[in-house]
Protein backbone atom coordinates (compact mmCIF):
# COMPACT_ATOMS: atom_id res chain seq x y z
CA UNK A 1 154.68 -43.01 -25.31
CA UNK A 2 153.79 -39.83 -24.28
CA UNK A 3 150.24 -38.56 -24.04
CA UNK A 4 148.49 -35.03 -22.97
CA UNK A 5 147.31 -34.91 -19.40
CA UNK A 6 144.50 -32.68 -19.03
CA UNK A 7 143.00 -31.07 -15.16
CA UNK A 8 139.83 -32.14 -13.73
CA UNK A 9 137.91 -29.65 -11.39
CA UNK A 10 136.48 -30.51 -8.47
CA UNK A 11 134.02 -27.72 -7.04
CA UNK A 12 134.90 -26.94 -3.16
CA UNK A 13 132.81 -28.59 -0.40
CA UNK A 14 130.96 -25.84 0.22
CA UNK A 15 130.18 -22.45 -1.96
CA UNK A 16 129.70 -19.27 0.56
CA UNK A 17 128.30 -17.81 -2.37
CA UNK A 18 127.67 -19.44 -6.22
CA UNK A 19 127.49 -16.00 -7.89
CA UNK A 20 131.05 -15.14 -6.17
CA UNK A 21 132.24 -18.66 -7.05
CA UNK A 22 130.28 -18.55 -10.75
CA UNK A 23 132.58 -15.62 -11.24
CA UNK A 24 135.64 -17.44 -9.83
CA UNK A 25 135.12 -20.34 -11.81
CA UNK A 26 135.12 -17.94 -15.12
CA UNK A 27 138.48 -16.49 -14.59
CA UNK A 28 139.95 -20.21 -13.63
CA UNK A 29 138.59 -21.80 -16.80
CA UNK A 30 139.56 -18.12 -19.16
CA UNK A 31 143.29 -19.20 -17.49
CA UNK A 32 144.01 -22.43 -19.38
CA UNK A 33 143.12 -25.89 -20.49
CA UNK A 34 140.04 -27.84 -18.43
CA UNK A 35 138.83 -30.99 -19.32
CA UNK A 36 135.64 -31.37 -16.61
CA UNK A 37 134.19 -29.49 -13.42
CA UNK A 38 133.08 -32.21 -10.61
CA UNK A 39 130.35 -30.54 -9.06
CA UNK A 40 131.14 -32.28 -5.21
CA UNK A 41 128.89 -30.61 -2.83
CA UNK A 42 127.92 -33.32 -0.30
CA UNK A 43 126.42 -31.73 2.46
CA UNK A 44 124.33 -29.18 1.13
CA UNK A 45 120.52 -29.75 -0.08
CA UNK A 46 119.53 -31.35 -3.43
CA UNK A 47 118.49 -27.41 -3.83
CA UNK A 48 122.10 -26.38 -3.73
CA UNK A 49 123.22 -28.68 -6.17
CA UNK A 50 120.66 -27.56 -8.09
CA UNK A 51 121.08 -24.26 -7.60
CA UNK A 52 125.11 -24.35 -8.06
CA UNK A 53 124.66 -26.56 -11.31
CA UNK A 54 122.06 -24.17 -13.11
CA UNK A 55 124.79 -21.14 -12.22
CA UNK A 56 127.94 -23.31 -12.91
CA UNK A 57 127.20 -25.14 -16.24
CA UNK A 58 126.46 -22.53 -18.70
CA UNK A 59 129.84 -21.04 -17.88
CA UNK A 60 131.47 -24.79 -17.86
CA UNK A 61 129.58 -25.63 -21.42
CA UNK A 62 131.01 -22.43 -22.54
CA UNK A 63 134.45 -23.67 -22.47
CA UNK A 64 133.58 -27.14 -23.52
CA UNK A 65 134.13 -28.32 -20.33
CA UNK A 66 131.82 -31.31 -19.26
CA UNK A 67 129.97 -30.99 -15.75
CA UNK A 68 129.63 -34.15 -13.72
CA UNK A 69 127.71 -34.12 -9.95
CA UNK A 70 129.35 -36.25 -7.37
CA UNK A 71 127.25 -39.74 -6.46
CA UNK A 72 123.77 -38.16 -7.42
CA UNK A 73 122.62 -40.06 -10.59
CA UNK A 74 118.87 -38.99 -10.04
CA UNK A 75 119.98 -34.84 -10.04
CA UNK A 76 122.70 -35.75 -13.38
CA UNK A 77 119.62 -37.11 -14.86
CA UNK A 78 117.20 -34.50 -13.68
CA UNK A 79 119.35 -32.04 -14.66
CA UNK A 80 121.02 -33.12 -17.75
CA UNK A 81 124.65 -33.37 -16.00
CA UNK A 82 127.68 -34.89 -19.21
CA UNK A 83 128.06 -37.43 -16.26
CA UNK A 84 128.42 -38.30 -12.77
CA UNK A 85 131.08 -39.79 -10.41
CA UNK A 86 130.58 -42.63 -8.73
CA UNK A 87 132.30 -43.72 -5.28
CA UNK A 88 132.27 -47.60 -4.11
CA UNK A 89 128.85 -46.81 -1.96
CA UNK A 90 127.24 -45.33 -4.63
CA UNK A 91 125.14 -46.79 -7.29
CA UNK A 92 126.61 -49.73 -9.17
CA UNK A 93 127.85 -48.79 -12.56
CA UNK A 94 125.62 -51.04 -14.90
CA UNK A 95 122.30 -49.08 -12.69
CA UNK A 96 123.76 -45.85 -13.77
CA UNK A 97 124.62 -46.65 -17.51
CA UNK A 98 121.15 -47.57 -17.90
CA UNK A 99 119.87 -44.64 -16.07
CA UNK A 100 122.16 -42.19 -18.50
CA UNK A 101 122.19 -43.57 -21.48
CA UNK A 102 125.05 -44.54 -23.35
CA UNK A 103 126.93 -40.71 -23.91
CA UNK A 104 127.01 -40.07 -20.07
CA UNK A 105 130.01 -39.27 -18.84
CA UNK A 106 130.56 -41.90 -15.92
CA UNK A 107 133.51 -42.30 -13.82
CA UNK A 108 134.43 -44.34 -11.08
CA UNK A 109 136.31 -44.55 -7.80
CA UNK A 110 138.99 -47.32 -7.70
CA UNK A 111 141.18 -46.48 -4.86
CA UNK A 112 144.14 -48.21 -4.34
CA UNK A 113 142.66 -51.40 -5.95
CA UNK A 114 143.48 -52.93 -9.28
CA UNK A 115 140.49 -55.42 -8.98
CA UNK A 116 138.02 -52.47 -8.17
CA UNK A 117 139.16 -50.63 -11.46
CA UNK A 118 138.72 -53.71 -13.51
CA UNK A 119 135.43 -54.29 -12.35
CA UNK A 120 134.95 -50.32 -13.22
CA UNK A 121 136.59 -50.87 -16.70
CA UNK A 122 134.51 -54.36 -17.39
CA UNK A 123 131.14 -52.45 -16.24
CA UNK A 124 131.27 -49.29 -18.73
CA UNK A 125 132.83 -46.96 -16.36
CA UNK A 126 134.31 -44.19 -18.65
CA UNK A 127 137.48 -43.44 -16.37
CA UNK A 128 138.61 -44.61 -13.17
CA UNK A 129 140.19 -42.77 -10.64
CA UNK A 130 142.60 -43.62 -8.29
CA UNK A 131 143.89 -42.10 -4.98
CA UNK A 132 145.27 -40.37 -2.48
CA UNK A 133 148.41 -39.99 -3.97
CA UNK A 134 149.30 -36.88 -1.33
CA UNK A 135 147.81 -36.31 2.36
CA UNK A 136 144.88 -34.01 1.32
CA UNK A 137 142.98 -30.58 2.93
CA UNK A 138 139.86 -31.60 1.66
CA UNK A 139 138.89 -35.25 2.73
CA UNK A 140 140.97 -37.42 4.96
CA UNK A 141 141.97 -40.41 2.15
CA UNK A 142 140.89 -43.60 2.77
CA UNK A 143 143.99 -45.02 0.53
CA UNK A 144 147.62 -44.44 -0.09
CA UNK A 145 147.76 -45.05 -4.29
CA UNK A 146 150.94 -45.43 -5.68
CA UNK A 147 152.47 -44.14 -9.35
CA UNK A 148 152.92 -47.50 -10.03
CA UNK A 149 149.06 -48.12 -10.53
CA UNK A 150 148.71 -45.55 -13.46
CA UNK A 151 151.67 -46.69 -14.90
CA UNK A 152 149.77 -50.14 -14.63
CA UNK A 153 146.81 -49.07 -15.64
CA UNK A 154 147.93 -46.95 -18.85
CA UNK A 155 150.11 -49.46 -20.29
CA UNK A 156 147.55 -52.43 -20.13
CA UNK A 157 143.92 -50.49 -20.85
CA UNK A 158 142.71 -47.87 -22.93
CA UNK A 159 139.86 -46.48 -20.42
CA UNK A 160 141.51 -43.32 -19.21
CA UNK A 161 142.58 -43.03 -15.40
CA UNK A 162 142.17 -39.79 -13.12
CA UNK A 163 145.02 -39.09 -10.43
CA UNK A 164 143.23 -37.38 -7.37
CA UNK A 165 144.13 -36.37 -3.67
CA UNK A 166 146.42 -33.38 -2.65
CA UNK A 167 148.00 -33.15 -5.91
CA UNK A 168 149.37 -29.13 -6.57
CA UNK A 169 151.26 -28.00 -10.12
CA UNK A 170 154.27 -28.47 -8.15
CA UNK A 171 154.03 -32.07 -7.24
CA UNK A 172 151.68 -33.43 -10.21
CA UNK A 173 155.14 -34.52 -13.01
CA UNK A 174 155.33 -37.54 -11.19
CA UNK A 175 151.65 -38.64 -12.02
CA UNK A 176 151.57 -37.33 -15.50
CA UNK A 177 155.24 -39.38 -16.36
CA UNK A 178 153.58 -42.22 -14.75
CA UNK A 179 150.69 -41.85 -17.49
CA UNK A 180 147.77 -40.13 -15.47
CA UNK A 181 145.25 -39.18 -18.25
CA UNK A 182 143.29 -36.03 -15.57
CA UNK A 183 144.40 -34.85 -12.53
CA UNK A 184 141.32 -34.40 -10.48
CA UNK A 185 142.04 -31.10 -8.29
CA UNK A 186 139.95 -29.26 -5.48
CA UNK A 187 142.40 -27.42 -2.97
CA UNK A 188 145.14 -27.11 -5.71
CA UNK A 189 143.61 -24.90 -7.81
CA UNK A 190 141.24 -22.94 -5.54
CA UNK A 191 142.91 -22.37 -2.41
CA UNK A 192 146.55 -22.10 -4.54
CA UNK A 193 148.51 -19.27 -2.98
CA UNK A 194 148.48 -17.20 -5.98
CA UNK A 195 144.35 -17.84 -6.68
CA UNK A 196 142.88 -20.54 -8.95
CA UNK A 197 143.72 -18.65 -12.47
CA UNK A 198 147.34 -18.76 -11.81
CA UNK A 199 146.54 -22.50 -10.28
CA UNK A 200 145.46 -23.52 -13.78
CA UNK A 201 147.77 -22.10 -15.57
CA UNK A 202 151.08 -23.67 -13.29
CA UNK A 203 149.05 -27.04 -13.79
CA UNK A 204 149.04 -26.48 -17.97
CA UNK A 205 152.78 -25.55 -17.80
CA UNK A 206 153.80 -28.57 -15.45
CA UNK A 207 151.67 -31.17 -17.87
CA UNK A 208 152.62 -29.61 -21.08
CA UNK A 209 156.42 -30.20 -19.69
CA UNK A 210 155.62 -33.93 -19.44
CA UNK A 211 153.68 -34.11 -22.79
């Protein structure tokens, strides 16, 4: 069965600048398909998120692509995030869902584990994500995930799974044959050799091959 696999933006650490990176993000999302932008700035001031989501999410909505902030359920709700993502410290699911309502976008960190994406699946979660499928620049993985587990995953449930941790358009088929609905990406789009437009548009052509 084949299915479309669509990318999954994850801001950078840190922004030097968020009306440089604003303007960034516009050429990346003018360069192809985008499902969502994780906005994954964890040590920076509430402020900053703020800040980064007021300049990011106009140009995100623009493109109908949903904007999520990483663990923070009080700032999605403050300031009317599609979602948030949730790691395993974070809040528990069933907290969040209540706290944003029943159209929030909320996704999950599984791992490695099957029984931590069931529990995700059996508590609302609205994706799971699993990972590190490659050795990463941007956080030191705390699991090895295999293809195996999509493959799992996407023949036995219909909540959509996210593929995340050093994955590039050149080493992504794998994941999407194995039936990874998003690939979440950070250092694969913006720190690609030939800049973050040409990053996107690689990724489309590598998925679409698959699909």
């Amino acid at each position: 069965m084949t299915h479309a696999c669509r990318l999954y933006l994850i801001t950078p650490p840190h922004l030097e600048d968020v009306d440089t990176f604003a303007n960034t993000l516009q050429s990346t999302l003018d360069a192809g398909d985008v499902a969502a932008l994780q906005i994954r700035l964890k040590t920076v001031s509430d402020d900053d998120i703020r800040t980064a989501f007021k300049a990011l999410a106009p140009i995100a909505h623009a493109k109908n692509v949903a904007v999520l902030i990483n663990d923070r359920v009080d700032l999605a709700e403050e300031l009317g995030a599609d979602g948030v993502h949730l790691g395993q410290d974070d809040m528990a699911l069933r907290e969040a869902r209540k706290r944003l309502g029943p159209n929030a976008m909320i996704g999950a960190t599984a791992h490695d584990s099957r029984h931590l994406a069931m529990q995700a699946g059996e508590s609302s979660a609205d994706y799971v994500a699993f990972g590190a499928f490659f050795e990463s620049a941007t956080k030191t993985p705390k699991t090895q995930a295999t293809t195996e587990l999509l493959s799992w995953w996407s023949e036995l449930f219909e909540i959509p799974c996210v593929a995340i941790g050093g994955i590039t358009a050149d080493n992504c088929t794998p994941l999407v044959k194995a039936g990874a609905d998003f690939l979440a990406v950070c250092g694969g789009v913006w720190n690609a050799p030939n800049g973050p437009a040409e990053a996107v548009r690689a990724f489309n052509a590598a998925m679409a091959k698959v699909s």
